[in-house]
N, C-alpha and C. Protein backbone atom coordinates (compact mmCIF):
# COMPACT_ATOMS: atom_id res chain seq x y z
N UNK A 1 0.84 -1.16 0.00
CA UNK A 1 0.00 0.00 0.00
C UNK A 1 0.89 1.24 0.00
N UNK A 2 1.05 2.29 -0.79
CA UNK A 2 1.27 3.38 -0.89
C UNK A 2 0.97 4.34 0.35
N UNK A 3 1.90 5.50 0.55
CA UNK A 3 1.59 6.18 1.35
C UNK A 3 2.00 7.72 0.28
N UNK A 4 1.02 8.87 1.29
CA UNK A 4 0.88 9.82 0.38
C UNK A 4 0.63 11.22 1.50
N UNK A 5 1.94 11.70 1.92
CA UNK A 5 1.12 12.96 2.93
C UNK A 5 1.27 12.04 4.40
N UNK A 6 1.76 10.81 4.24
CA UNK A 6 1.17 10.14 5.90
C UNK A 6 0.19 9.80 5.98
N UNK A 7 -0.67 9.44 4.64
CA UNK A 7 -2.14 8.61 5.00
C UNK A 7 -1.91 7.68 4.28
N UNK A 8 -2.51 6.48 3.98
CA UNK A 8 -2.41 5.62 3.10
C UNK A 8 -3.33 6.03 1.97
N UNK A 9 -2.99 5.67 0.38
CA UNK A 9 -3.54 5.70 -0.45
C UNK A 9 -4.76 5.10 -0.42
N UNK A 10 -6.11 5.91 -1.10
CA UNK A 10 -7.14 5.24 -0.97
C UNK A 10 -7.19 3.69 -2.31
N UNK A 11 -7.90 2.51 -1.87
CA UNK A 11 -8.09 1.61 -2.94
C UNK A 11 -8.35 2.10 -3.98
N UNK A 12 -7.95 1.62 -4.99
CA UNK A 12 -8.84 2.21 -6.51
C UNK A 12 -9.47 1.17 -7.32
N UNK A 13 -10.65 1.40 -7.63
CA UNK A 13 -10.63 0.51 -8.49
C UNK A 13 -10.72 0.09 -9.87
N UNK A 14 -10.75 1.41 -10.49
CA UNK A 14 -10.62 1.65 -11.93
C UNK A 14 -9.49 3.19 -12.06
N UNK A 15 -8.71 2.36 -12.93
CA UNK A 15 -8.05 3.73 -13.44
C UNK A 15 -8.02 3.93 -14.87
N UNK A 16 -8.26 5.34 -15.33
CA UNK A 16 -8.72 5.84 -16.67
C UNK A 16 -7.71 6.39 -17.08
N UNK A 17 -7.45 6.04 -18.82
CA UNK A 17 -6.61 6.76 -19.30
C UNK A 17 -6.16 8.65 -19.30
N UNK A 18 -7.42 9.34 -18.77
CA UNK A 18 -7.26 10.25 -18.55
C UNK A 18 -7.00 10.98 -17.27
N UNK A 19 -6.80 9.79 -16.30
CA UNK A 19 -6.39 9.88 -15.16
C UNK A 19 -7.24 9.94 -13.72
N UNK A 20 -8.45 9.93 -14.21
CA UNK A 20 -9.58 9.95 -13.55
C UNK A 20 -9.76 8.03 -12.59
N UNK A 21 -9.65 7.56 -11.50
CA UNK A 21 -10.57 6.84 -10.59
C UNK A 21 -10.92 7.03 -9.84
N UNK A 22 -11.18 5.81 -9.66
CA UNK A 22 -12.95 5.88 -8.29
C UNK A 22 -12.30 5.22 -6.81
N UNK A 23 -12.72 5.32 -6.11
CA UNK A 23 -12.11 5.35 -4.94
C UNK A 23 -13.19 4.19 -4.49
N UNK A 24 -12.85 2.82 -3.88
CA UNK A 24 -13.66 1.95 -3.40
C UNK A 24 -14.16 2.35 -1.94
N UNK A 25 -13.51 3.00 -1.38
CA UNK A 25 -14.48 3.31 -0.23
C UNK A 25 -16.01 4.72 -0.12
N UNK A 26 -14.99 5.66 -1.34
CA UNK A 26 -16.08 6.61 -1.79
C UNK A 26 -17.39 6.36 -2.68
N UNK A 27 -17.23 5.10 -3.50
CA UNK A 27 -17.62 4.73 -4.01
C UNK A 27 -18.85 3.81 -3.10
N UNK A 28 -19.10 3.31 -2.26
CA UNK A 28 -19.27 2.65 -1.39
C UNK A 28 -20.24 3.79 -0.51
N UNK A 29 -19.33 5.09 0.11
CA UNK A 29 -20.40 5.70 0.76
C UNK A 29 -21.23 6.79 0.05
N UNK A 30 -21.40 6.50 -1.35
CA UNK A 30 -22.09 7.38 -2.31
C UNK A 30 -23.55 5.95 -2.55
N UNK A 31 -23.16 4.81 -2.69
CA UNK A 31 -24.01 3.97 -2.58
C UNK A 31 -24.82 3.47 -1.27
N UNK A 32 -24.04 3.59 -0.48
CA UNK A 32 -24.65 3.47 1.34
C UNK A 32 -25.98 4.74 1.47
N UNK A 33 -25.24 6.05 1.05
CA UNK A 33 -26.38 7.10 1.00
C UNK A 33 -27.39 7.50 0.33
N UNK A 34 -27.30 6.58 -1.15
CA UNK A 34 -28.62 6.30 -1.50
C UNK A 34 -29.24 4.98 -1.25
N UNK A 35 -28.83 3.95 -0.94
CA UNK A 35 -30.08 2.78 -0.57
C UNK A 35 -30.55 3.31 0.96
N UNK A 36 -29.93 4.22 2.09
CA UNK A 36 -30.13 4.96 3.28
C UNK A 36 -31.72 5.51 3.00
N UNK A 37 -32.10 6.09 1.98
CA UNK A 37 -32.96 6.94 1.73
C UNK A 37 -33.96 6.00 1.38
N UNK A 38 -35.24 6.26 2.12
CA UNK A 38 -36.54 5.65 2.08
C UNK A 38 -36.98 6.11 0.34
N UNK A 39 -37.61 5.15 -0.51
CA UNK A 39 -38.14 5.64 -1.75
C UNK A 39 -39.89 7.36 -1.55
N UNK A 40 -39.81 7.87 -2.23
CA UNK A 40 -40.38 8.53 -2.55
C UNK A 40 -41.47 8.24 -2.16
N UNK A 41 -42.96 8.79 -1.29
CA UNK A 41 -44.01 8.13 -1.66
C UNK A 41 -44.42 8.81 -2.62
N UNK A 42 -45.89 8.10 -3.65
CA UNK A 42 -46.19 8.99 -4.38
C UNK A 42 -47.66 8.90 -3.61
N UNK A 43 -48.51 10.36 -3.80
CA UNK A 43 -49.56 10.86 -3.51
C UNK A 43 -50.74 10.67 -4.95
N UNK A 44 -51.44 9.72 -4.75
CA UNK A 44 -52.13 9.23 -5.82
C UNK A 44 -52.99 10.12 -6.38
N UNK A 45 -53.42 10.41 -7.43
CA UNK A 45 -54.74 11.90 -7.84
C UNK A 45 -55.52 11.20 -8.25
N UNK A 46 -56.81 11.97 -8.37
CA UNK A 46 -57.93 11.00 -8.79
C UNK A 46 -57.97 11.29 -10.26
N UNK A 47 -57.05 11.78 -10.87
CA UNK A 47 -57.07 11.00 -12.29
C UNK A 47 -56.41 10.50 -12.62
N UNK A 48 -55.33 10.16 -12.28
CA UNK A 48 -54.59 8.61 -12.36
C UNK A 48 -55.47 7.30 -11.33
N UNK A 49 -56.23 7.94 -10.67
CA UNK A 49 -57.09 7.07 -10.70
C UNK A 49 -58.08 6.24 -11.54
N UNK A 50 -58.21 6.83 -12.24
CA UNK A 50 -59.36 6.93 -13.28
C UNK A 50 -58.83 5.94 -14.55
N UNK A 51 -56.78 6.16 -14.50
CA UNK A 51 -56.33 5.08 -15.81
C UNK A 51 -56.97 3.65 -15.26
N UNK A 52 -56.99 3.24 -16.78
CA UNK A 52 -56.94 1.70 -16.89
C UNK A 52 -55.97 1.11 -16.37
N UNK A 53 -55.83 0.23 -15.73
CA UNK A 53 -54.35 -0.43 -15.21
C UNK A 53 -53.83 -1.50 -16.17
N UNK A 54 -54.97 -2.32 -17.39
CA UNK A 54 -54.14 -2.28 -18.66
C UNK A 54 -53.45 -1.55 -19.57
N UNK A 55 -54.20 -0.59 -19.56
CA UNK A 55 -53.28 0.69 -19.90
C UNK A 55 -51.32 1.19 -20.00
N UNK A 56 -51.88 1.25 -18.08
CA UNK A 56 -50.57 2.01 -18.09
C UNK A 56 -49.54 0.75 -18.11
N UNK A 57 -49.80 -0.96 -17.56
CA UNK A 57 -49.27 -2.05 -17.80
C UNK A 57 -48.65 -1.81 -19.78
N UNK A 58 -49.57 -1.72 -20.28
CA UNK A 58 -48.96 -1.79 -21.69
C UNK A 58 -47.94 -0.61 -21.63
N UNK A 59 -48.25 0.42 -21.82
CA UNK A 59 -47.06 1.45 -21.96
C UNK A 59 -45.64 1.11 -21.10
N UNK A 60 -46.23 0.82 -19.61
CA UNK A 60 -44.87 0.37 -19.03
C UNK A 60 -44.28 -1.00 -19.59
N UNK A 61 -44.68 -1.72 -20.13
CA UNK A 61 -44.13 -2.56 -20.63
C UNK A 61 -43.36 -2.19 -21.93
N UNK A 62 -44.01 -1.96 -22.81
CA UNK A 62 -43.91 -1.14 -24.10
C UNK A 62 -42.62 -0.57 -23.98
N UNK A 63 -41.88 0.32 -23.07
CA UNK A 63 -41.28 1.37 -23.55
C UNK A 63 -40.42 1.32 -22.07
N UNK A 64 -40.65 0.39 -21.09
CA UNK A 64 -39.76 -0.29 -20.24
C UNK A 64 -39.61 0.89 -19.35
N UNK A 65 -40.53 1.58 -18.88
CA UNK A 65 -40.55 2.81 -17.89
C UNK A 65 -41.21 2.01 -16.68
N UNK A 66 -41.33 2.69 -15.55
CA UNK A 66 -41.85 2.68 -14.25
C UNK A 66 -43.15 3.07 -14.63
N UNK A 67 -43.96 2.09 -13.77
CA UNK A 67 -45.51 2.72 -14.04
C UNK A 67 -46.10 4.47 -13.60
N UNK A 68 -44.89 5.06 -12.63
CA UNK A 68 -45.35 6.06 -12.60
C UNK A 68 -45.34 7.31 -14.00
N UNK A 69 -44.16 6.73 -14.54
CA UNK A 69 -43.79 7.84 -15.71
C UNK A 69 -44.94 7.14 -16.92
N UNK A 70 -45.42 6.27 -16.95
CA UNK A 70 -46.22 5.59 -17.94
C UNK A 70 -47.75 6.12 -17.54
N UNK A 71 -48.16 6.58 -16.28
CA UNK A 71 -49.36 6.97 -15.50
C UNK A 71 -48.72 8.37 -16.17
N UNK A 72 -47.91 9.59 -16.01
CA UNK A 72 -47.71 10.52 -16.07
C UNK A 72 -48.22 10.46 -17.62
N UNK A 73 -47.20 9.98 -18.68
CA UNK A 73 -47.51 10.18 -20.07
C UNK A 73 -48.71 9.58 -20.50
N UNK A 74 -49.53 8.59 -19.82
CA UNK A 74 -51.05 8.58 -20.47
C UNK A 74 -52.07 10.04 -19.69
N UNK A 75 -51.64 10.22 -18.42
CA UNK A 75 -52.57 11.53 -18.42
C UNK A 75 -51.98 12.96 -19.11
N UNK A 76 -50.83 12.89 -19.29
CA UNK A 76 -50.17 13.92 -20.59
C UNK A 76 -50.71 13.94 -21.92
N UNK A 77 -51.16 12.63 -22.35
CA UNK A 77 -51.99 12.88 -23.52
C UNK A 77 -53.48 12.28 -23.47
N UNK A 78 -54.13 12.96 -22.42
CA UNK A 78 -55.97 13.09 -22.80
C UNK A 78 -56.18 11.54 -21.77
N UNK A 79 -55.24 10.51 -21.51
CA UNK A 79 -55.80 9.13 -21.00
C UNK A 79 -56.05 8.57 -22.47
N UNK A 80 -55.49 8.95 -23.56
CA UNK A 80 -55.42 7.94 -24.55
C UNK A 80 -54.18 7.22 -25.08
N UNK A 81 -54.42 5.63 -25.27
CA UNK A 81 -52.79 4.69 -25.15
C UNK A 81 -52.74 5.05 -26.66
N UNK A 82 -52.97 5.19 -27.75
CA UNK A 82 -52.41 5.56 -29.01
C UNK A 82 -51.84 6.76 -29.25
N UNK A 83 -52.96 8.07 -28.76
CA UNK A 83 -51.41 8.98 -28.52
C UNK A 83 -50.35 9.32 -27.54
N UNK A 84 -50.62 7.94 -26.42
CA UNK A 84 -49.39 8.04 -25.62
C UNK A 84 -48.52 7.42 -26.24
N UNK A 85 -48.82 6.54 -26.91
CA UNK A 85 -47.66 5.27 -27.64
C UNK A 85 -46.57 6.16 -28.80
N UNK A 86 -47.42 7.38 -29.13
CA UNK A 86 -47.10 8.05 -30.91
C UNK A 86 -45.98 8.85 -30.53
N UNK A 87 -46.69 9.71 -29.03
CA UNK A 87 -45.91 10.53 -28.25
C UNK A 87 -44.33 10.08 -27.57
N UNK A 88 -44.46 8.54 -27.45
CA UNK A 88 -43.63 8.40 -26.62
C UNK A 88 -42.45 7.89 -27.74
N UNK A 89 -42.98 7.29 -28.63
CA UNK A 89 -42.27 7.17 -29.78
C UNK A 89 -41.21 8.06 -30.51
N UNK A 90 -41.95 9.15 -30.86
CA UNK A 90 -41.47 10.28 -30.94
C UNK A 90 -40.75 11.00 -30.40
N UNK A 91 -40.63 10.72 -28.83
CA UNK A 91 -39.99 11.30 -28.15
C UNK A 91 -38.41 10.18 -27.99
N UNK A 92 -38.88 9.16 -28.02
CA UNK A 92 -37.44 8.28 -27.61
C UNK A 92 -36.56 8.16 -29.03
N UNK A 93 -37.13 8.56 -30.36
CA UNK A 93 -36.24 8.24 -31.22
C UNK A 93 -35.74 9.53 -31.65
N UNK A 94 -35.91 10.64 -31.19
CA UNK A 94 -35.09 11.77 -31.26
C UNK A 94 -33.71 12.10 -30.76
């Protein structure tokens, strides 16, 4: 192990040709502090109440999103799955 200043060098575990790595212990408490964090709740509205839950199942499947962003883009376009499908199309191949 290297020493540097009187501390020991941190682990690395990738080093980049441009000189850039990652530090396995920083690396580590950047991941500790997000699984730490409880997920989001979401606050349900009564018009995402109102989707079909085949619906937003197809789009989230479809286009491999989380049902919340698939609930978001069918009430973004009217609660209809053809112009959510046209929309979303459009939007991912740009």
């Amino acid at each position: 192990m290297a020493f540097s200043n009187g501390r020991p060098e941190p682990e690395v575990i990738m080093n980049f040709n441009d000189g850039f790595s990652y530090s396995k212990g920083k690396l580590d408490a950047a991941y500790l502090s997000l699984i730490d964090k409880p997920p989001a709740k979401q606050i349900p509205s009564k018009d995402a109440a109102s989707l079909k839950k085949d619906d937003i199942d197809l789009v989230a499947h479809e286009f491999e999103i989380t049902r919340a962003e698939a609930e978001k883009a069918l009430l973004e376009n009217d609660k209809d799955v053809v112009k959510t499908l046209k929309a979303l199309v459009t939007v991912r191949s740009k």
